[in-house]
N, C-alpha and C. Protein backbone atom coordinates (compact mmCIF):
# COMPACT_ATOMS: atom_id res chain seq x y z
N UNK A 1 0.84 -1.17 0.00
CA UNK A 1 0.00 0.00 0.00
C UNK A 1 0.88 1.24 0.00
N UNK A 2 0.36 2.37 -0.97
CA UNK A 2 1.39 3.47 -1.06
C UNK A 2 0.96 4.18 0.21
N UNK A 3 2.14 5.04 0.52
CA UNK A 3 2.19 6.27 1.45
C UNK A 3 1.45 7.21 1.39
N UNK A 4 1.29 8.14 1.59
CA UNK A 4 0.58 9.67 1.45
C UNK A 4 1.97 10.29 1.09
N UNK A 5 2.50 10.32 1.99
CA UNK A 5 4.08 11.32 1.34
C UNK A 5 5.31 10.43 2.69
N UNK A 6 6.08 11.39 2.04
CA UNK A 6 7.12 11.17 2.73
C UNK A 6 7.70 11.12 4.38
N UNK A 7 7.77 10.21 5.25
CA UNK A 7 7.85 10.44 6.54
C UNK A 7 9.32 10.68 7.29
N UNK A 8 9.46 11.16 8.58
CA UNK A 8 10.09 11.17 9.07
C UNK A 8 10.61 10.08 10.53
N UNK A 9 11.62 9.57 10.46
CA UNK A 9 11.43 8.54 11.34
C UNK A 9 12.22 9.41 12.64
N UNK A 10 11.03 9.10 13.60
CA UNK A 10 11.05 9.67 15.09
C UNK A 10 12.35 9.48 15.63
N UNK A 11 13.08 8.43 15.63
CA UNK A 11 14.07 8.00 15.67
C UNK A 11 15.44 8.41 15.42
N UNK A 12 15.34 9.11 14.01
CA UNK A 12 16.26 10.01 13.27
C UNK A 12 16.80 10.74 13.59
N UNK A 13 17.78 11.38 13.91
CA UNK A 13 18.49 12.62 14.25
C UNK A 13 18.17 13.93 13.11
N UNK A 14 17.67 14.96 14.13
CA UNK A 14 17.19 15.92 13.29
C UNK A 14 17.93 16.76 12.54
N UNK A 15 17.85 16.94 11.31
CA UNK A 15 19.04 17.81 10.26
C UNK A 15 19.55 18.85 10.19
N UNK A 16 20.70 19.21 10.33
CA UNK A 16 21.50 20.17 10.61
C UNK A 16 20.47 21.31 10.55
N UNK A 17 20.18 21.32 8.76
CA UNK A 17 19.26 22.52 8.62
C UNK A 17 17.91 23.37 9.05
N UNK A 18 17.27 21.98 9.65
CA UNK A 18 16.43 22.26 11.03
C UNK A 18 16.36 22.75 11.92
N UNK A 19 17.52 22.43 12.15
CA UNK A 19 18.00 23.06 13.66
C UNK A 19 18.69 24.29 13.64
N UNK A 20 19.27 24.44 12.52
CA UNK A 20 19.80 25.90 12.59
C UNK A 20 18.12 27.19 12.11
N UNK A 21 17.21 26.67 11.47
CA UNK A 21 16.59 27.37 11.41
C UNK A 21 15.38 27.76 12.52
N UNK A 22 15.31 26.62 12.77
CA UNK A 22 14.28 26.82 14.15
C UNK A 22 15.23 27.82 14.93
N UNK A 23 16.24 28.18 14.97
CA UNK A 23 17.34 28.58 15.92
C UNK A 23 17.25 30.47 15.60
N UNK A 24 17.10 30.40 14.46
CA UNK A 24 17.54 31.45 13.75
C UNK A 24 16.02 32.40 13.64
N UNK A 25 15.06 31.38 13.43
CA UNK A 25 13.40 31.86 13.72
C UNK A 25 13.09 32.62 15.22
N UNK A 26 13.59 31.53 16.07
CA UNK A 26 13.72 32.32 17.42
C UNK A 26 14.65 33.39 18.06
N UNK A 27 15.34 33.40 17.31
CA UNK A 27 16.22 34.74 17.27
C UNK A 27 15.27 36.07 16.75
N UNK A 28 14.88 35.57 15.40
CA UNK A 28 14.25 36.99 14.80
C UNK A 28 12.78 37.03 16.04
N UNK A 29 12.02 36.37 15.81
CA UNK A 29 10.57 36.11 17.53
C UNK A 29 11.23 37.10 18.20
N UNK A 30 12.12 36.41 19.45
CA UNK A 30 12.55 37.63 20.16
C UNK A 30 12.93 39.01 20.22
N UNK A 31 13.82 39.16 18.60
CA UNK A 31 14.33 40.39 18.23
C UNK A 31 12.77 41.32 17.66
N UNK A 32 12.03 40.37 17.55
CA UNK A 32 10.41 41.27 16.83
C UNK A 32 9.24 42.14 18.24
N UNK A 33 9.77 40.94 19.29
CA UNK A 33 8.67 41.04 20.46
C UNK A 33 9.65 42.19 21.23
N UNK A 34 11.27 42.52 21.38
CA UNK A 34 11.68 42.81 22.20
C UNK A 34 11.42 44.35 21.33
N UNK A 35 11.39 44.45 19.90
CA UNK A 35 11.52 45.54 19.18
C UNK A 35 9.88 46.27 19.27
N UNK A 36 8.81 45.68 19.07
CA UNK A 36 7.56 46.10 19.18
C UNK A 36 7.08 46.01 21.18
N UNK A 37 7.59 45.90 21.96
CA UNK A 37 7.01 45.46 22.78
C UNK A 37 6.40 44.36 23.03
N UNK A 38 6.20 43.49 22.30
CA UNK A 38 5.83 42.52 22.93
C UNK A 38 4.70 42.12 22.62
N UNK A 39 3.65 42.86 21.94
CA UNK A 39 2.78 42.67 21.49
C UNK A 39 2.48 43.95 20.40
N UNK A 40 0.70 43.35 19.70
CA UNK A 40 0.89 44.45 18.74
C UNK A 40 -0.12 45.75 19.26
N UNK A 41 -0.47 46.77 17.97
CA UNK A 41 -1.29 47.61 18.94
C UNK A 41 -2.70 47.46 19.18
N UNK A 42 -3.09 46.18 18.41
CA UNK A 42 -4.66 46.08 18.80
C UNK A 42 -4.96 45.53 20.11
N UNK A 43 -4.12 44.42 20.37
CA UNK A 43 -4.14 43.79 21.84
C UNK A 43 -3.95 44.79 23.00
N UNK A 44 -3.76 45.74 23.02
CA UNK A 44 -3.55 47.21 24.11
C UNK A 44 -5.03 47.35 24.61
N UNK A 45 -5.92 47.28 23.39
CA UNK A 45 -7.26 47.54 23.43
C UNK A 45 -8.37 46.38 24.01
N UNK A 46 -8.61 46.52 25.28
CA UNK A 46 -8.96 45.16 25.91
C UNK A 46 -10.57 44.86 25.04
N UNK A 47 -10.39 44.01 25.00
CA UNK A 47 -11.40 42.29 24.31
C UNK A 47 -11.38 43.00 23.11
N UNK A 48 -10.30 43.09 22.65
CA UNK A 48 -9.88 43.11 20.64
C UNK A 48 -8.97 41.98 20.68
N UNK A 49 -9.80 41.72 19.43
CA UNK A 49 -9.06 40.90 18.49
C UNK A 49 -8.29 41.51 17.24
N UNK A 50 -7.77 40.49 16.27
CA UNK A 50 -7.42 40.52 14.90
C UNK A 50 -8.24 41.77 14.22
N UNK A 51 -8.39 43.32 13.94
CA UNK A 51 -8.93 44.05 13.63
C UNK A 51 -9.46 43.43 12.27
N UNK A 52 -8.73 43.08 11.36
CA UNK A 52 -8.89 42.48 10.21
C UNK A 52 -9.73 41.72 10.10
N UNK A 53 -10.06 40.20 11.24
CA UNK A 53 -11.03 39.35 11.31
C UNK A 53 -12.04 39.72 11.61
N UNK A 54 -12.35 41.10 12.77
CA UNK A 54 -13.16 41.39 12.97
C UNK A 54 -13.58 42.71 12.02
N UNK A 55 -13.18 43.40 10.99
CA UNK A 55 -13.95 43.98 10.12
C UNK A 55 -14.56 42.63 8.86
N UNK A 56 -13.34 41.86 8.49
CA UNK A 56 -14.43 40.62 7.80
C UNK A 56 -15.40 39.98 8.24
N UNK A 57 -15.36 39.48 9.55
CA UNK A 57 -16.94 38.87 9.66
C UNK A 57 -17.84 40.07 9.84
N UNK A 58 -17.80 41.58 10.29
CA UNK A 58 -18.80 42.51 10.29
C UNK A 58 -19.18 42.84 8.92
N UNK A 59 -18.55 42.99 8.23
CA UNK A 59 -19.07 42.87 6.38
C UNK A 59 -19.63 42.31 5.83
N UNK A 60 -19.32 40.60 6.29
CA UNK A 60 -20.17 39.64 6.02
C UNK A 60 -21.63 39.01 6.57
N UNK A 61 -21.11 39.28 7.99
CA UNK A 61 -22.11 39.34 8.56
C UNK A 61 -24.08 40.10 9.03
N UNK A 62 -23.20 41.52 8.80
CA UNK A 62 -24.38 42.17 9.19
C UNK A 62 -25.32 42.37 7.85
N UNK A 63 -24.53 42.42 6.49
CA UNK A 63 -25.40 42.27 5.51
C UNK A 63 -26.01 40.90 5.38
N UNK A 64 -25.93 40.16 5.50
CA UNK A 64 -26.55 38.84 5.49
C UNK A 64 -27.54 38.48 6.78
N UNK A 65 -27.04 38.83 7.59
CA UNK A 65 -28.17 38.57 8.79
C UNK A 65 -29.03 39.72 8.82
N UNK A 66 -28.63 41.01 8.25
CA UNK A 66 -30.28 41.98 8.03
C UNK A 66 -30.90 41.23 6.75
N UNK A 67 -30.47 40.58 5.93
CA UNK A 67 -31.07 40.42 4.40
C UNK A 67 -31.75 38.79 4.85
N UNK A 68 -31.56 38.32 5.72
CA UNK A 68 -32.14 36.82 6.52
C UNK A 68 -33.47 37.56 6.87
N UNK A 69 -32.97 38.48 8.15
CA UNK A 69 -34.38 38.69 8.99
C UNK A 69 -35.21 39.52 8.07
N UNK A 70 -35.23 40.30 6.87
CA UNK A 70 -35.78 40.94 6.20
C UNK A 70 -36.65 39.81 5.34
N UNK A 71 -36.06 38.67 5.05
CA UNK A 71 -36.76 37.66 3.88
C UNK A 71 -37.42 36.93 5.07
N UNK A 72 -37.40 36.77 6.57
CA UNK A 72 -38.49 36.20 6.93
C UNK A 72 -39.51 37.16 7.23
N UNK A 73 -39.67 38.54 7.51
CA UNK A 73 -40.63 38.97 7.32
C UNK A 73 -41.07 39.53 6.32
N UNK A 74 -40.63 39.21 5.04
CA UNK A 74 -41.66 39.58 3.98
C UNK A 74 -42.07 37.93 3.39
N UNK A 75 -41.88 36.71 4.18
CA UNK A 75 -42.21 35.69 4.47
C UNK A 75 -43.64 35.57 5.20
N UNK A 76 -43.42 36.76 5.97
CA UNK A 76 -44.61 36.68 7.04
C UNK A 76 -45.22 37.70 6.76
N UNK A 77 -45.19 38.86 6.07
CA UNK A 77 -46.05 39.36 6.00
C UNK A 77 -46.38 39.45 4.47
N UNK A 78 -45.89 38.74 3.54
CA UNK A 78 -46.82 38.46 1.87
C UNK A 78 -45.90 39.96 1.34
N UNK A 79 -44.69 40.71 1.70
CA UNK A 79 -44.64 41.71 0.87
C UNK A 79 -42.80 41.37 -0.08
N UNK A 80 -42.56 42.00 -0.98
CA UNK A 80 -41.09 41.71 -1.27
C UNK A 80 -40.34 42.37 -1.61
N UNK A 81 -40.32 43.63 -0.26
CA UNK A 81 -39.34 44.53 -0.39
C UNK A 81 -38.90 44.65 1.03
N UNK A 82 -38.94 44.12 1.86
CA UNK A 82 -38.77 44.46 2.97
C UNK A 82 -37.21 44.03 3.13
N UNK A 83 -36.87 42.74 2.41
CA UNK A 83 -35.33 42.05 2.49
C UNK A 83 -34.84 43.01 1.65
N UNK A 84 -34.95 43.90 0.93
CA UNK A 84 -33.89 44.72 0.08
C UNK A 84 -33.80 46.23 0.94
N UNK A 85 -34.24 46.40 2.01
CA UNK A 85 -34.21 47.51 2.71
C UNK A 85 -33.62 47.34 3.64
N UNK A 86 -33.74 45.77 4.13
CA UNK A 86 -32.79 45.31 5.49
C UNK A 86 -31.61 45.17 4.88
N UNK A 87 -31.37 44.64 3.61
CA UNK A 87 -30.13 44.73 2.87
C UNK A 87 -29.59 45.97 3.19
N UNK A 88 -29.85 46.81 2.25
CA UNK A 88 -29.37 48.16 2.24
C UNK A 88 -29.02 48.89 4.11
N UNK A 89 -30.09 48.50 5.15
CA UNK A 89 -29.69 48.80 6.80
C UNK A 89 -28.15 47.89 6.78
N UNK A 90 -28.03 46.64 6.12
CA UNK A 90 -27.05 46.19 7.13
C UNK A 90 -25.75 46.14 6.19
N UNK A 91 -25.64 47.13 5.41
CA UNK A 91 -24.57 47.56 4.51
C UNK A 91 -24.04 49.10 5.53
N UNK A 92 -25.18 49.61 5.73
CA UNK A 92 -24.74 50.79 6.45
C UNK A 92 -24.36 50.56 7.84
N UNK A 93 -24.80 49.33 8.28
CA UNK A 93 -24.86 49.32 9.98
C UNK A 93 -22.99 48.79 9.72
N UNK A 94 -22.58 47.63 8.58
CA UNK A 94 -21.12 47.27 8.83
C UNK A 94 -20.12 48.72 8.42
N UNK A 95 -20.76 49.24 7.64
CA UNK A 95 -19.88 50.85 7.63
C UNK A 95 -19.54 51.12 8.55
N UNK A 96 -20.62 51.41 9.46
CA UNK A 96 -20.56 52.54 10.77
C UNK A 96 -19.71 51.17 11.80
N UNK A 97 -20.01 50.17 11.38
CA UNK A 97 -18.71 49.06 12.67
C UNK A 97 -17.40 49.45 12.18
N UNK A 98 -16.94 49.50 10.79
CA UNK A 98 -15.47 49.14 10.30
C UNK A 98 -15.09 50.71 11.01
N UNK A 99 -16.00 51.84 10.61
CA UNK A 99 -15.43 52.91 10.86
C UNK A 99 -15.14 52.91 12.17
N UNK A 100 -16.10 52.37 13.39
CA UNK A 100 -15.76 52.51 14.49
C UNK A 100 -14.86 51.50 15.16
N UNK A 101 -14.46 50.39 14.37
CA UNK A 101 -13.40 49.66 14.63
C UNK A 101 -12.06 50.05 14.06
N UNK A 102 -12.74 51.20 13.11
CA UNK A 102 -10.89 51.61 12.67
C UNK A 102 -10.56 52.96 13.41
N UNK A 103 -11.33 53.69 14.42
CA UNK A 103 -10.93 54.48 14.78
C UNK A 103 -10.87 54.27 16.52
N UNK A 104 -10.93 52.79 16.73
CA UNK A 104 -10.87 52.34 18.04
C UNK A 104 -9.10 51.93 17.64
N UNK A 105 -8.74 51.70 16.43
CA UNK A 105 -7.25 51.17 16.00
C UNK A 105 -6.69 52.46 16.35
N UNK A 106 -6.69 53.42 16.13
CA UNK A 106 -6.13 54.46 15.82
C UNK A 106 -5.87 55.39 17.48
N UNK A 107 -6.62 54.92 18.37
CA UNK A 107 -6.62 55.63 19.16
C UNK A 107 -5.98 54.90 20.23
N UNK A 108 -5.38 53.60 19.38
CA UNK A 108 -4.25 52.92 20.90
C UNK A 108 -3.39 52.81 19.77
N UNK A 109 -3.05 53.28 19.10
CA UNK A 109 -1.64 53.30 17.81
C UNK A 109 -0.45 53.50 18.69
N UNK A 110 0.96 53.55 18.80
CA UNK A 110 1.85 53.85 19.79
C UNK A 110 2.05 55.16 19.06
N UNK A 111 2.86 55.59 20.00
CA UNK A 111 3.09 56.90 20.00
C UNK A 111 1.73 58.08 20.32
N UNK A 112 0.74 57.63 21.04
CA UNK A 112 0.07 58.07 20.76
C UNK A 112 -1.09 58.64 21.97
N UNK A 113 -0.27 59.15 22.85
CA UNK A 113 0.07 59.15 24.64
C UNK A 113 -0.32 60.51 25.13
């Protein structure tokens, strides 16, 4: 029976070039954390995350979950405009998040005391 790929036997002594790079990775790590502090500037800002992750799921999100609850009530109430208006609310509602998530970035930026 064939392999999937190529293995490494546990056993093996690990290769020069391994080891010098894992070596050399943790050199630059330290030289990055000791140079930025230690962390970056969104984490300053308590219960932030990844600014980035959290403007993508607000983009994705809030237009799709107003354009959901809009198609069940023109579900429920027989009309078919109501999902293109919740559309259009939750295009503006992720605006007004990115903007206020990019100016929550800006206001723990370093240097900025």
């Amino acid at each position: 029976m064939a392999e999937d790929g190529p293995r490494q036997d546990p056993k093996s002594p690990q290769d020069a070039r391994l080891a010098s790079l894992d070596e050399r990775l943790a050199r630059a790590q330290a030289t990055e954390a000791e140079r930025t502090g230690g962390s970056r500037p969104w984490e300053k800002v308590p219960g932030s995350k990844d600014p980035g992750m959290r403007i993508l799921s607000v983009l994705i999100g809030y237009p799709l979950g107003s354009a959901l609850i809009g198609w069940g009530v023109d579900r429920w109430v027989g009309t078919n405009w109501v999902v293109l208006a919740m559309l259009f609310l939750g295009f503006g509602a992720a605006g007004w998040e990115v903007w206020k998530i990019s100016q929550a970035g800006r206001d723990s930026a370093p240097g900025k005391e």
